[in-house]
Every structure is written in structure tokens, then in C-alpha cells.
PDB file of N, CA and C in Angstrom:
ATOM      1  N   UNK A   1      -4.920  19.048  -5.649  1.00  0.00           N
ATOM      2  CA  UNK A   1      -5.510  19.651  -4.458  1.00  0.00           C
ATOM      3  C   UNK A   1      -5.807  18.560  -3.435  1.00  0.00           C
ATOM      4  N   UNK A   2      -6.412  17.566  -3.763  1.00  0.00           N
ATOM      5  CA  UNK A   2      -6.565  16.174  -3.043  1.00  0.00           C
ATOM      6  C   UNK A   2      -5.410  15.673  -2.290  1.00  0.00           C
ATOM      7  N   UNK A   3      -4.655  15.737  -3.153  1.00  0.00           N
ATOM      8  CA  UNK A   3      -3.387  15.009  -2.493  1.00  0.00           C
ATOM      9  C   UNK A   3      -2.389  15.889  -1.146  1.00  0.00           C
ATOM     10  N   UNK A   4      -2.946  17.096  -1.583  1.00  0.00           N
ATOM     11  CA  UNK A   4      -2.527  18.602  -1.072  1.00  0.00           C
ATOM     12  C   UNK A   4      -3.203  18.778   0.687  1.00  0.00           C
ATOM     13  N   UNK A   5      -4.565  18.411   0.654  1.00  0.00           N
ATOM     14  CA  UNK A   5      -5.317  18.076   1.600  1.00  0.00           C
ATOM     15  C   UNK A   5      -5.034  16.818   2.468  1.00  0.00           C
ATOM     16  N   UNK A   6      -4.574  15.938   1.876  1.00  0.00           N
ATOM     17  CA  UNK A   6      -4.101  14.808   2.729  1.00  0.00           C
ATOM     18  C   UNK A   6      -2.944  15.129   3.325  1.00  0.00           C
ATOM     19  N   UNK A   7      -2.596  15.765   3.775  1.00  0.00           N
ATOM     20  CA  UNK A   7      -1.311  16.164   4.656  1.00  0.00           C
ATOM     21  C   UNK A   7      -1.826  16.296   6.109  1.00  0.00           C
ATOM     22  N   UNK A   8      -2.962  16.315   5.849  1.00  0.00           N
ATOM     23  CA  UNK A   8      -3.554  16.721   6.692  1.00  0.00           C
ATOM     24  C   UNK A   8      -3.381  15.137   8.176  1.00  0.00           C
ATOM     25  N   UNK A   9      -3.178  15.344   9.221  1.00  0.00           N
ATOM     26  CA  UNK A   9      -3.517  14.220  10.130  1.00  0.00           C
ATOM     27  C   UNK A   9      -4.869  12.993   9.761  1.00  0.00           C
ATOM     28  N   UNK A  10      -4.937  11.956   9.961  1.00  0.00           N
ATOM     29  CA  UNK A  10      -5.974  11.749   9.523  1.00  0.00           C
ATOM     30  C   UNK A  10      -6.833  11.653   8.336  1.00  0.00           C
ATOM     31  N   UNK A  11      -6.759  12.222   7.205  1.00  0.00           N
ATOM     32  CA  UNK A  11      -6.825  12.217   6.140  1.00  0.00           C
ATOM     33  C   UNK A  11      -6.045  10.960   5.049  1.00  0.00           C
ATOM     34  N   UNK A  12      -7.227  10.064   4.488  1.00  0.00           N
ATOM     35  CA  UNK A  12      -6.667   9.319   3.615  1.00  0.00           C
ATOM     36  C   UNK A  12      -6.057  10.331   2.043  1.00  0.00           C
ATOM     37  N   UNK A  13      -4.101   9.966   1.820  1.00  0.00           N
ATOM     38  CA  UNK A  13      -4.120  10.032   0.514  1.00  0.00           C
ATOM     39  C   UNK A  13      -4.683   9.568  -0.360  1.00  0.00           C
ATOM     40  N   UNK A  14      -4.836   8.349  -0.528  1.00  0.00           N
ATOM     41  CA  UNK A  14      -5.378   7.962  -1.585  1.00  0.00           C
ATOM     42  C   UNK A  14      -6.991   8.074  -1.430  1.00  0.00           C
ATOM     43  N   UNK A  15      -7.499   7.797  -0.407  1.00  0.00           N
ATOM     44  CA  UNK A  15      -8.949   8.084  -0.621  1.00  0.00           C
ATOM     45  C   UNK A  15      -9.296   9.602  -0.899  1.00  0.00           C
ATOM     46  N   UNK A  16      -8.829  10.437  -0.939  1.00  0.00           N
ATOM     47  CA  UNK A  16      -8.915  11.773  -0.700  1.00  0.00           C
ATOM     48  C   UNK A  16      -8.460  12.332  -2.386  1.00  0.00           C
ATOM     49  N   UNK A  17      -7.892  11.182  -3.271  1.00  0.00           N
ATOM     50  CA  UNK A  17      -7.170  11.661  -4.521  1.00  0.00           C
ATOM     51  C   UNK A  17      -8.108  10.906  -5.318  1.00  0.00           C
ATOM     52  N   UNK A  18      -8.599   9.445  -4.469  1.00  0.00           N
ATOM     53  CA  UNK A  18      -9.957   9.088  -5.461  1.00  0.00           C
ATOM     54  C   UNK A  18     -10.915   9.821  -5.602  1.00  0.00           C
ATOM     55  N   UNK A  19     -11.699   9.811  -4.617  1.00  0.00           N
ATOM     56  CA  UNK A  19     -12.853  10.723  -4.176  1.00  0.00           C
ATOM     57  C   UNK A  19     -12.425  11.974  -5.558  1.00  0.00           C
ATOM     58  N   UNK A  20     -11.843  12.889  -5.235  1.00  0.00           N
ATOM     59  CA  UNK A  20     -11.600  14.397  -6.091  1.00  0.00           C
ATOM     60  C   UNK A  20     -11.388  13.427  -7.861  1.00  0.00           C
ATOM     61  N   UNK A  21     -10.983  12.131  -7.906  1.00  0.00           N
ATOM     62  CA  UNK A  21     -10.899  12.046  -9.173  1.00  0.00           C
ATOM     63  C   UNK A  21     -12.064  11.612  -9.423  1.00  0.00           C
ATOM     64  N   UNK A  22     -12.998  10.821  -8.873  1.00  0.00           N
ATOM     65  CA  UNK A  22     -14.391  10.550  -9.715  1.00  0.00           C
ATOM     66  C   UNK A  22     -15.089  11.832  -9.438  1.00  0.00           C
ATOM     67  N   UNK A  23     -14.753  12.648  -8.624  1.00  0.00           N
ATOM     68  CA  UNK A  23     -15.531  13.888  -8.720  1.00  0.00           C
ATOM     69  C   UNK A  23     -15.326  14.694  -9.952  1.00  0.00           C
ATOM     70  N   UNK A  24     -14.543  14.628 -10.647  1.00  0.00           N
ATOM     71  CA  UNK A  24     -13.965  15.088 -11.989  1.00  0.00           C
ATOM     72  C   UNK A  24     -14.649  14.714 -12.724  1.00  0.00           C
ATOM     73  N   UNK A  25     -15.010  13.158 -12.916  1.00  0.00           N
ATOM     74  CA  UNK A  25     -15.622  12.244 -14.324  1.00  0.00           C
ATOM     75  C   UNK A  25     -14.930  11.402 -14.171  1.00  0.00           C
ATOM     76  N   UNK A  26     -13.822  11.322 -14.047  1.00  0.00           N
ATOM     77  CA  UNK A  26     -12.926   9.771 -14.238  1.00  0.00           C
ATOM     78  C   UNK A  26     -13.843   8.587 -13.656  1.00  0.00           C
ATOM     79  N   UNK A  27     -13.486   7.566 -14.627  1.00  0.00           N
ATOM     80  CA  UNK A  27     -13.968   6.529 -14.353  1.00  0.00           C
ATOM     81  C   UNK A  27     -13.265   5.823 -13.145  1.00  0.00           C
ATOM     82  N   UNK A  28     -14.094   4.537 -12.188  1.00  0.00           N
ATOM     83  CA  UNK A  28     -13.575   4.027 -10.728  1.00  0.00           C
ATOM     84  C   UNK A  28     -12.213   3.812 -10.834  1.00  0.00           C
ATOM     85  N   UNK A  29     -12.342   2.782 -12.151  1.00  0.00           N
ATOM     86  CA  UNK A  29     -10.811   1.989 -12.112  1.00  0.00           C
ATOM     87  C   UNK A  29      -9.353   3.002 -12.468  1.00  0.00           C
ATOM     88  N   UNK A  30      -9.697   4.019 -13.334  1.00  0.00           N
ATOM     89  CA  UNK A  30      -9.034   4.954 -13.818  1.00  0.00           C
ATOM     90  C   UNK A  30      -8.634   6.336 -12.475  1.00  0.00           C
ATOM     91  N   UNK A  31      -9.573   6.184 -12.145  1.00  0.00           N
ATOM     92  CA  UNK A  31      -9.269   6.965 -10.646  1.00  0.00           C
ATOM     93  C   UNK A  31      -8.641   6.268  -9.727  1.00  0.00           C
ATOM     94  N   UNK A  32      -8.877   5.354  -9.376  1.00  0.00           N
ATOM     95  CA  UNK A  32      -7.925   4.257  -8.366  1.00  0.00           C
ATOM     96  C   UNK A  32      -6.173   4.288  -8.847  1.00  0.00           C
ATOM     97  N   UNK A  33      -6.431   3.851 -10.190  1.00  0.00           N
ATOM     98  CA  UNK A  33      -4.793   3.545 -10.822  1.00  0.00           C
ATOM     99  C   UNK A  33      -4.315   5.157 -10.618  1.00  0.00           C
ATOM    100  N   UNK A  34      -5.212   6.116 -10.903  1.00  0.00           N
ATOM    101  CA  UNK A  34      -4.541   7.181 -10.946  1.00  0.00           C
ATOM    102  C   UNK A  34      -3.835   7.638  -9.578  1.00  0.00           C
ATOM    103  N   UNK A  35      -4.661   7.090  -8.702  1.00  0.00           N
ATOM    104  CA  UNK A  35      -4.713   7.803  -7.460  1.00  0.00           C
ATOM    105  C   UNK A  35      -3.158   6.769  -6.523  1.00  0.00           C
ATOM    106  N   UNK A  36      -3.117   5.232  -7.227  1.00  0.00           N
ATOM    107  CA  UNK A  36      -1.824   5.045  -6.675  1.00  0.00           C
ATOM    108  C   UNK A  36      -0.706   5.406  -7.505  1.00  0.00           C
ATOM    109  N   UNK A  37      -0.873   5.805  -8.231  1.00  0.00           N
ATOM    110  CA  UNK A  37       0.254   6.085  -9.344  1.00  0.00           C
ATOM    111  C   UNK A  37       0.552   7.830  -8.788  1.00  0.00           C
ATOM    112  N   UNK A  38      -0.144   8.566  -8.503  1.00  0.00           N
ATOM    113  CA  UNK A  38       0.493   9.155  -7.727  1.00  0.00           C
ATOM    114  C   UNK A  38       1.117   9.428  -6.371  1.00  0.00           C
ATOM    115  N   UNK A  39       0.927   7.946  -5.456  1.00  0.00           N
ATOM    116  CA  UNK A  39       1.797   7.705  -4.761  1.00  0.00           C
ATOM    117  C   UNK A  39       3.064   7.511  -4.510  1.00  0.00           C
ATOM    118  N   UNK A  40       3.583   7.098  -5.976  1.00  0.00           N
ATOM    119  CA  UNK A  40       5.387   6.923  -6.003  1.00  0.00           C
ATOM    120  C   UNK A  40       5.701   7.295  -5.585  1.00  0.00           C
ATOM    121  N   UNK A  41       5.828   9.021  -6.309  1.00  0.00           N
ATOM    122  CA  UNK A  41       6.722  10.241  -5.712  1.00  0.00           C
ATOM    123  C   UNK A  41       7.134  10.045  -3.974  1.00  0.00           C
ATOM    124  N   UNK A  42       5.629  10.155  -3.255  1.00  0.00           N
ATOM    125  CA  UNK A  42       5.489  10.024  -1.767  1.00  0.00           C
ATOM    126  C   UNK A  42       6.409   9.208  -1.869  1.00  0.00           C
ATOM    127  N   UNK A  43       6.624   8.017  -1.597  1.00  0.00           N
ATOM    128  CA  UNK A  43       7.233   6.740  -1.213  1.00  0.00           C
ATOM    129  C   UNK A  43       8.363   7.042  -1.420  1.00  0.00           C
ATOM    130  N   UNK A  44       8.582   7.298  -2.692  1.00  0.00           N
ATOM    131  CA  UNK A  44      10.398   7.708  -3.090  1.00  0.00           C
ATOM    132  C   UNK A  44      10.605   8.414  -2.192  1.00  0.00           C
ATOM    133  N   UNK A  45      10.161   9.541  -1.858  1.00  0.00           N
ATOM    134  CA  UNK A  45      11.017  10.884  -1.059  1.00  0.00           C
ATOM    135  C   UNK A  45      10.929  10.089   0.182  1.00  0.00           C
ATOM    136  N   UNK A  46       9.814   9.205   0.515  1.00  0.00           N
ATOM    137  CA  UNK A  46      10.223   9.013   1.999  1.00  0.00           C
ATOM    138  C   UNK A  46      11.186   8.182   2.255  1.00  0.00           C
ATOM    139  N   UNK A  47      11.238   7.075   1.446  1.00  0.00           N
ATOM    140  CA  UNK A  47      12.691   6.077   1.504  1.00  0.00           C
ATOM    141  C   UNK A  47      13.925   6.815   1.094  1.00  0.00           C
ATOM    142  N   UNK A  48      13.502   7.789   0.292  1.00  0.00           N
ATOM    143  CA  UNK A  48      15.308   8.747   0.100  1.00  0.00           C
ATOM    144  C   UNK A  48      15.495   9.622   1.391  1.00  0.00           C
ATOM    145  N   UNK A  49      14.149   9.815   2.295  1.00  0.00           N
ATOM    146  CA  UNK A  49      14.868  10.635   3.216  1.00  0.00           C
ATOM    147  C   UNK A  49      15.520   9.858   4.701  1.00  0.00           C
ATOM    148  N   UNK A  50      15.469   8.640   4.500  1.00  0.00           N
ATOM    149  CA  UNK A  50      15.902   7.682   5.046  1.00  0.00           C
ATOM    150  C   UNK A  50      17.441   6.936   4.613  1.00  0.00           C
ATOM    151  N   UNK A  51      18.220   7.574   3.979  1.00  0.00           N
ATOM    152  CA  UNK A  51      19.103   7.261   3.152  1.00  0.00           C
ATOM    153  C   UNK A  51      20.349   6.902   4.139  1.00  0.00           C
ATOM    154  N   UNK A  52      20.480   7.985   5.166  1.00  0.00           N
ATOM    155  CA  UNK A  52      21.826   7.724   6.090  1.00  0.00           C
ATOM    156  C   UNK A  52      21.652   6.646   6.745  1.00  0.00           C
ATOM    157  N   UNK A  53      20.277   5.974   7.150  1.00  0.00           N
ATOM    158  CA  UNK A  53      20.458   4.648   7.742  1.00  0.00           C
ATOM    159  C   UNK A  53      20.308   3.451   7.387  1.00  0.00           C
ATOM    160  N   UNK A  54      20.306   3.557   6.034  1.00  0.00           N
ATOM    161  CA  UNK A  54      20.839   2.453   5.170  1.00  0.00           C
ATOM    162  C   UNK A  54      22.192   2.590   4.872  1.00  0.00           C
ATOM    163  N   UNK A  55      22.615   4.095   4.742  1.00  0.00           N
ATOM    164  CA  UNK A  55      23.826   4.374   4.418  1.00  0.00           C
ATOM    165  C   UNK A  55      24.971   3.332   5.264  1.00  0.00           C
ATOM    166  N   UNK A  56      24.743   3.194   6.792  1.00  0.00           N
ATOM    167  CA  UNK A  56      25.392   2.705   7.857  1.00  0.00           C
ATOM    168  C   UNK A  56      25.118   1.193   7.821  1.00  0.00           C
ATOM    169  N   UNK A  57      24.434   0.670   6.951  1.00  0.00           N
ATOM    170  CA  UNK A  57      23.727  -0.523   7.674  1.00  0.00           C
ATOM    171  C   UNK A  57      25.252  -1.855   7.471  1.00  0.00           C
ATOM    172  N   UNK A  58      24.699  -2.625   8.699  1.00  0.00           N
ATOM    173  CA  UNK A  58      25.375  -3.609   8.521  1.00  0.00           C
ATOM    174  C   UNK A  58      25.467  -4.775   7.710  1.00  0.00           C
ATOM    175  N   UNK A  59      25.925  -5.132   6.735  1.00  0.00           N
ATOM    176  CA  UNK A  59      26.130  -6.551   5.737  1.00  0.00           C
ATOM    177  C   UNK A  59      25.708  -7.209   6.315  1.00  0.00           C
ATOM    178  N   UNK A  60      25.403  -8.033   7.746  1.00  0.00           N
ATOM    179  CA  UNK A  60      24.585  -8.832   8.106  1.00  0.00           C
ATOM    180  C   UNK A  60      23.128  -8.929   8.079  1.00  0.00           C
ATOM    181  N   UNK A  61      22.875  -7.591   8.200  1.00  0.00           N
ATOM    182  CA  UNK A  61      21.198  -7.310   8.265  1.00  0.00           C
ATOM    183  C   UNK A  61      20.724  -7.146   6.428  1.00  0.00           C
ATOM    184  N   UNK A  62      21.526  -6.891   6.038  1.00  0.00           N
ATOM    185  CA  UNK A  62      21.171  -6.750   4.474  1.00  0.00           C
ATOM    186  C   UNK A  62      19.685  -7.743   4.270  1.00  0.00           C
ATOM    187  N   UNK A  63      19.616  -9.055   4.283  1.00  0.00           N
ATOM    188  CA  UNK A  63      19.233 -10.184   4.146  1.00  0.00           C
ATOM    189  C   UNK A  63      17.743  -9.828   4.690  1.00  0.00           C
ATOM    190  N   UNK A  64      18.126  -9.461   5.946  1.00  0.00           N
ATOM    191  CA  UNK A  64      16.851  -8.949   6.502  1.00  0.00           C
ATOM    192  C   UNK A  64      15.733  -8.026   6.034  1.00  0.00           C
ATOM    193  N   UNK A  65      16.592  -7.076   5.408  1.00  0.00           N
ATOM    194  CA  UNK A  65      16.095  -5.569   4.899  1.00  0.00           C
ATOM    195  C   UNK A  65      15.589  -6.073   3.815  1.00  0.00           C
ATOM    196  N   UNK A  66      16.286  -7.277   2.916  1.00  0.00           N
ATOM    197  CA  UNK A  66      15.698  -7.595   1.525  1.00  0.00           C
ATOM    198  C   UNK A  66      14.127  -8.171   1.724  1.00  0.00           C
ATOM    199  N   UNK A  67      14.386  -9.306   2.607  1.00  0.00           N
ATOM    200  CA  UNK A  67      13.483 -10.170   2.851  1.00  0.00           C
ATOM    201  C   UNK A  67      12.107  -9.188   3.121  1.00  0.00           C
ATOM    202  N   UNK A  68      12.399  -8.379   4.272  1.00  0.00           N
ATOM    203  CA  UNK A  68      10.898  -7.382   4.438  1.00  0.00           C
ATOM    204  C   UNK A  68      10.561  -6.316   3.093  1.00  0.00           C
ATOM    205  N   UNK A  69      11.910  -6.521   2.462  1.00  0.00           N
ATOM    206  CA  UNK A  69      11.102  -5.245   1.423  1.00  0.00           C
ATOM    207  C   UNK A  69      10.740  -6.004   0.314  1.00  0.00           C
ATOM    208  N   UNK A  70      10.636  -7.446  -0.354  1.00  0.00           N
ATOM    209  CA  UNK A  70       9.866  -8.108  -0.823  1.00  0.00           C
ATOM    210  C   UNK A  70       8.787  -8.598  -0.397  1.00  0.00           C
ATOM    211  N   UNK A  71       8.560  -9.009   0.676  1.00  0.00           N
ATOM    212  CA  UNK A  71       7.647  -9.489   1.725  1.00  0.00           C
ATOM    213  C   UNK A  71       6.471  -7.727   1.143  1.00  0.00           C
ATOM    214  N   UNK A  72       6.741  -6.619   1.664  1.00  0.00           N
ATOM    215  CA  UNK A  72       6.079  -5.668   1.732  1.00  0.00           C
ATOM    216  C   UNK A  72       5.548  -5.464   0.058  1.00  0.00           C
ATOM    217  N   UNK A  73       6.908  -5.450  -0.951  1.00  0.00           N
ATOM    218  CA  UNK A  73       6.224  -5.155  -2.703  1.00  0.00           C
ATOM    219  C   UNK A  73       5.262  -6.219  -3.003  1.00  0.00           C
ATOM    220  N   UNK A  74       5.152  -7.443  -2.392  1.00  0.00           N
ATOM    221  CA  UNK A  74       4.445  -8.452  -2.744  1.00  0.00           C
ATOM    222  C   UNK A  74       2.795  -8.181  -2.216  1.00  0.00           C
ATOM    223  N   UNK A  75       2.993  -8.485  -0.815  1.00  0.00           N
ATOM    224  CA  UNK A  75       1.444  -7.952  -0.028  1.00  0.00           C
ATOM    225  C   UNK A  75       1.141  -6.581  -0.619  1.00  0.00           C
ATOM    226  N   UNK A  76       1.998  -5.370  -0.787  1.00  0.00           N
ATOM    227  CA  UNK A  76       1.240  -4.345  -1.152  1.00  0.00           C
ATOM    228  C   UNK A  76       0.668  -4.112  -2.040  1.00  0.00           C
ATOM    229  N   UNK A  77       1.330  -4.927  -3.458  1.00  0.00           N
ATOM    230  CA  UNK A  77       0.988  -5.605  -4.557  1.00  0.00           C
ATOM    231  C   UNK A  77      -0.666  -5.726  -4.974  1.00  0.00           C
ATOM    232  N   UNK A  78      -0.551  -6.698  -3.645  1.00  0.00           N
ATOM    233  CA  UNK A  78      -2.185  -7.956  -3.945  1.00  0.00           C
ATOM    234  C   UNK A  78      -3.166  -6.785  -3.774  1.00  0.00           C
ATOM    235  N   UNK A  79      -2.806  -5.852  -2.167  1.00  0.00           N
ATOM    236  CA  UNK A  79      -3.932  -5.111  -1.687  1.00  0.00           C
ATOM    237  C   UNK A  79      -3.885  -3.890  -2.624  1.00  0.00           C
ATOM    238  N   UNK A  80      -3.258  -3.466  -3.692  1.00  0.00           N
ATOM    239  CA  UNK A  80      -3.570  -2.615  -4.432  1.00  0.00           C
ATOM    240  C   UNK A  80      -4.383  -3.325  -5.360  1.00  0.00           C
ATOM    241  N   UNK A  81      -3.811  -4.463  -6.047  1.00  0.00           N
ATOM    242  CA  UNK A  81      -4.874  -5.220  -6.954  1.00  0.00           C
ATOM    243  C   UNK A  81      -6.128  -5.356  -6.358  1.00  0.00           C
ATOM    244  N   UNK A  82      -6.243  -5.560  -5.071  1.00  0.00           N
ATOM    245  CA  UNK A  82      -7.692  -5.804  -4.567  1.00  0.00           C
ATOM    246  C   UNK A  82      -8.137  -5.006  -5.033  1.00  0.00           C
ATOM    247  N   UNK A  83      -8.083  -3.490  -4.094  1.00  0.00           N
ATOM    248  CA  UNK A  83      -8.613  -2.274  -4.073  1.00  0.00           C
ATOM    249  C   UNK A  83      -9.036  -1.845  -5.351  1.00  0.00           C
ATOM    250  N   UNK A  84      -8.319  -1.806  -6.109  1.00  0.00           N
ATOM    251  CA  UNK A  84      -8.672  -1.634  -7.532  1.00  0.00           C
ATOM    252  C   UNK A  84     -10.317  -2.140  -7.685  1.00  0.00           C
ATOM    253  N   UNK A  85     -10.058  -3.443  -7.501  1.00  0.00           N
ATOM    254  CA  UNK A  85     -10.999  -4.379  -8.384  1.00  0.00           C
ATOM    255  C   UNK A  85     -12.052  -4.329  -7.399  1.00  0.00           C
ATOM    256  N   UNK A  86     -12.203  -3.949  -6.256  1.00  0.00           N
ATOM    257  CA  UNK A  86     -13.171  -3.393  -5.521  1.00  0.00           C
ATOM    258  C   UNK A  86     -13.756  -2.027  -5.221  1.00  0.00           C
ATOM    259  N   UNK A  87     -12.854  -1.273  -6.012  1.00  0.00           N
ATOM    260  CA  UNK A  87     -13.171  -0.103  -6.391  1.00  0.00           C
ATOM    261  C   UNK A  87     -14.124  -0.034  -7.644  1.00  0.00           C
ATOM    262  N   UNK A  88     -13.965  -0.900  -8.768  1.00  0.00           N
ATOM    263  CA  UNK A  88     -14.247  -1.183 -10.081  1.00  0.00           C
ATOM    264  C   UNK A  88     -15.992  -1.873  -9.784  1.00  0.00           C
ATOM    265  N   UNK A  89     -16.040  -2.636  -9.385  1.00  0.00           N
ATOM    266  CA  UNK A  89     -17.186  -3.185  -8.891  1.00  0.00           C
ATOM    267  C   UNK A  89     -18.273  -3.257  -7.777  1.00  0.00           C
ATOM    268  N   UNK A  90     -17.956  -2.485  -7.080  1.00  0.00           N
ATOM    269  CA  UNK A  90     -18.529  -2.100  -5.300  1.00  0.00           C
ATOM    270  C   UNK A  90     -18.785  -0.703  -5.278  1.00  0.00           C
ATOM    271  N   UNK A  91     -19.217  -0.018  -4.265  1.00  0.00           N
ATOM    272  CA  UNK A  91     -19.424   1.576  -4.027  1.00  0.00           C
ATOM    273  C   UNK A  91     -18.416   1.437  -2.931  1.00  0.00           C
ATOM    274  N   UNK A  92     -18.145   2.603  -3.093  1.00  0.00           N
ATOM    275  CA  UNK A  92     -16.810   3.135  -1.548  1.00  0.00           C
ATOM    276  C   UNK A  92     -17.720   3.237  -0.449  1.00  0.00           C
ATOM    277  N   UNK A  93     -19.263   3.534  -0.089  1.00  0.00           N
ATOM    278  CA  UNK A  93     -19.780   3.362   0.630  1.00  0.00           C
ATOM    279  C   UNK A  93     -19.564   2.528   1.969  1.00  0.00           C
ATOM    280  N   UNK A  94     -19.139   1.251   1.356  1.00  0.00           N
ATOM    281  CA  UNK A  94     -18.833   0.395   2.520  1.00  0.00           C
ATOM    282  C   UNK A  94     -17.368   0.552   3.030  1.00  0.00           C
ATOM    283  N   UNK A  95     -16.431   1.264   2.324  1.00  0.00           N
ATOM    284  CA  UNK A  95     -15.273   0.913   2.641  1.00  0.00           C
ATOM    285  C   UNK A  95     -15.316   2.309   3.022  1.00  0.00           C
ATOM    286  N   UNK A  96     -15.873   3.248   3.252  1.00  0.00           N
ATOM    287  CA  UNK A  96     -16.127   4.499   4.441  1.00  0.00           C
ATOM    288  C   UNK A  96     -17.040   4.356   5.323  1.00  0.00           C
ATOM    289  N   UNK A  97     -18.060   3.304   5.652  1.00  0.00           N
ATOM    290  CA  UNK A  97     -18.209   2.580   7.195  1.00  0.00           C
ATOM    291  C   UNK A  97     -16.755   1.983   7.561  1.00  0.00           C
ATOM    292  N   UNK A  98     -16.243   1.111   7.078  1.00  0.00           N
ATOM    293  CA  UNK A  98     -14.781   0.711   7.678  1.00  0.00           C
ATOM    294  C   UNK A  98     -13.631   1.830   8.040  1.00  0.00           C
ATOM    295  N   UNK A  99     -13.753   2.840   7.144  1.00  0.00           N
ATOM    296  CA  UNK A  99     -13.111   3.798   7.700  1.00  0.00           C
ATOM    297  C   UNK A  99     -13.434   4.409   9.129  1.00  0.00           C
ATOM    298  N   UNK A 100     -14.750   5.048   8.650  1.00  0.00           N
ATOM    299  CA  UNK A 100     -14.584   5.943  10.426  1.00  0.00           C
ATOM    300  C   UNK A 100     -15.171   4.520  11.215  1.00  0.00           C
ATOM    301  N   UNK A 101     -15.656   3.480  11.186  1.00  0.00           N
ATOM    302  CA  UNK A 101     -15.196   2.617  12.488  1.00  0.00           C
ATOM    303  C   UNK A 101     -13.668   2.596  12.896  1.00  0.00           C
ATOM    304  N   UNK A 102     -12.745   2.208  11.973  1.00  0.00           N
ATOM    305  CA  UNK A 102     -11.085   2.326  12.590  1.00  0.00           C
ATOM    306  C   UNK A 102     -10.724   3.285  12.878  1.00  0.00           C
ATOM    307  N   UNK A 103     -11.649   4.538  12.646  1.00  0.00           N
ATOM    308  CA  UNK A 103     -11.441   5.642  13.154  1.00  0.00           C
ATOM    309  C   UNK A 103     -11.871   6.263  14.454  1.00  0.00           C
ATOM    310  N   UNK A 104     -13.056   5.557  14.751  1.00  0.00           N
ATOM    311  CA  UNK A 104     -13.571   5.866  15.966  1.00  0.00           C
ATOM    312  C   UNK A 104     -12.417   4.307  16.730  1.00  0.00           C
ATOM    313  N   UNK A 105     -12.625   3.189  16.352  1.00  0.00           N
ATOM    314  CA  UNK A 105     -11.878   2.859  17.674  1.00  0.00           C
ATOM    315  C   UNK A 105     -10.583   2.908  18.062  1.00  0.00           C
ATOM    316  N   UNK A 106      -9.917   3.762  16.781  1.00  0.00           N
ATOM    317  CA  UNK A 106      -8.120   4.353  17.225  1.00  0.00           C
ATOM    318  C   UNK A 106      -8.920   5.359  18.193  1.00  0.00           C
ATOM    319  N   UNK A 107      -9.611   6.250  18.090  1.00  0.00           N
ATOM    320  CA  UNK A 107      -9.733   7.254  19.214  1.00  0.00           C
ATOM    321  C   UNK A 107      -9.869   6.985  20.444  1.00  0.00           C
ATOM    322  N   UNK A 108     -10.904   5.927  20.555  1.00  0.00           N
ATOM    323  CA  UNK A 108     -11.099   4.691  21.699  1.00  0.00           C
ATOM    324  C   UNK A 108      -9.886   4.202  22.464  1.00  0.00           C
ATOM    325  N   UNK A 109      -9.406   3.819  21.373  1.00  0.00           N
ATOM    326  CA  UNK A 109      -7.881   3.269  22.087  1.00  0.00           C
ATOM    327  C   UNK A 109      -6.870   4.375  22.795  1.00  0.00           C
ATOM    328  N   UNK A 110      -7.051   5.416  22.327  1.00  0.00           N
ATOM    329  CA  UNK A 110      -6.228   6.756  22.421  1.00  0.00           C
ATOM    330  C   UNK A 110      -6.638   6.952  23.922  1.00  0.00           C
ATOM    331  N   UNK A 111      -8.054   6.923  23.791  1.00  0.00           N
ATOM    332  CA  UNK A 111      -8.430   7.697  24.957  1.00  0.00           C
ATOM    333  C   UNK A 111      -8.364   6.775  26.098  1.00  0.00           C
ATOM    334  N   UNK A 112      -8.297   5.388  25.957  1.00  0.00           N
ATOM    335  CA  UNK A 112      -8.081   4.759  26.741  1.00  0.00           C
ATOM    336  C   UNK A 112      -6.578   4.220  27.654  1.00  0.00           C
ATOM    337  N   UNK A 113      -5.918   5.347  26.284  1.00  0.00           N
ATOM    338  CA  UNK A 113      -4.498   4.919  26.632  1.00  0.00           C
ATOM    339  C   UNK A 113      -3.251   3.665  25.878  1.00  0.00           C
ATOM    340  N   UNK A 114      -4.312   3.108  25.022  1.00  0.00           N
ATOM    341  CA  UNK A 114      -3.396   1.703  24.240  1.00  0.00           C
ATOM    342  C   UNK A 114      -2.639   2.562  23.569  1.00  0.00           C
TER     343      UNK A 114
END
């Protein structure tokens, strides 16, 4: 249902799949892993629905495409390990002040036009 709700604009997946899993009982760390582990799927379908423009791509850019999509498994890597381990030891409290601040100043920016 969590994950179901995040479709929504605005709406964190994964915060929205944690949240509903410690609301269950699950423990922090067990809710976190759970909650990116059901991210795959997402990711897969979105890179498969991207398929014809890799389909076309040029042998020159290959190199390129590799380089950012290690560059990206690596960093996304760490900041899932973070999250985890700041999930495990911290309250989400603080990391939902950081939310609706980036939330109020994307609106800021919106309304200002950036």
C-alpha cells in the first residue's frame, strides 16, 4: 500500500515504504533493507523502458554510459549504506525536518521561477 501511495507527486518511495514498515513492527534496519529491496523492480522497469535508446546508441559513447553507471552503483551504494545505518541508530525525525525544508524551498524556487 506504501509503495502504492508513492506514486503519488511528491511523495517519498522509500520513506513512505519505511514509515508503513515500522508501522507494522519491523525493526529500523529490517524496514530500511526492506524498503530498498523493494526498489529493484522500480528501477528495472524504468531502465527497461528506456531500452530503444540504448538500443541506438553509439560505440563511442558506450565508455561514457559505463563510466556514469558505475560512478552512480558506487555513490548509490554508500548513500544506501548510510541511510541504513542512520536509520538503525537516529530517529527519522530529523531527516523529516530535511525533508519538508527541500520541500518548502523547491516550492520557493518554483514560485520564483528557477
Amino acid at each position: 500500500i506504501g509503495q502504492g501511495v508513492a506514486i503519488l507527486p511528491g511523495i517519498s518511495r522509500s520513506g513512505t515504504t519505511i514509515a508503513c514498515s515500522l508501522a507494522t513492527g519491523m525493526k529500523r534496519k529490517d524496514a530500511a533493507q526492506y524498503s530498498f529491496l523493494l526498489s529493484i523492480p522500480a528501477i528495472l522497469a524504468g531502465n527497461l523502458s528506456q531500452y530503444k535508446a540504448f538500443a541506438n546508441l553509439k560505440p563511442q559513447l558506450l565508455i561514457n554510459y559505463l563510466a556514469g553507471f558505475v560512478c552512480s552503483f558506487l555513490v548509490g551504494y554508500l548513500v544506501i549504506a548510510f541511510l541504513i545505518r542512520l536509520i538503525e541508530v537516529s530517529r527519522l525525525k530529523y531527516f523529516a525536518v530535511y525533508c519538508w525544508l527541500i520541500g518548502l524551498l523547491s516550492i520557493v524556487l518554483i514560485i520564483l521561477g528557477f
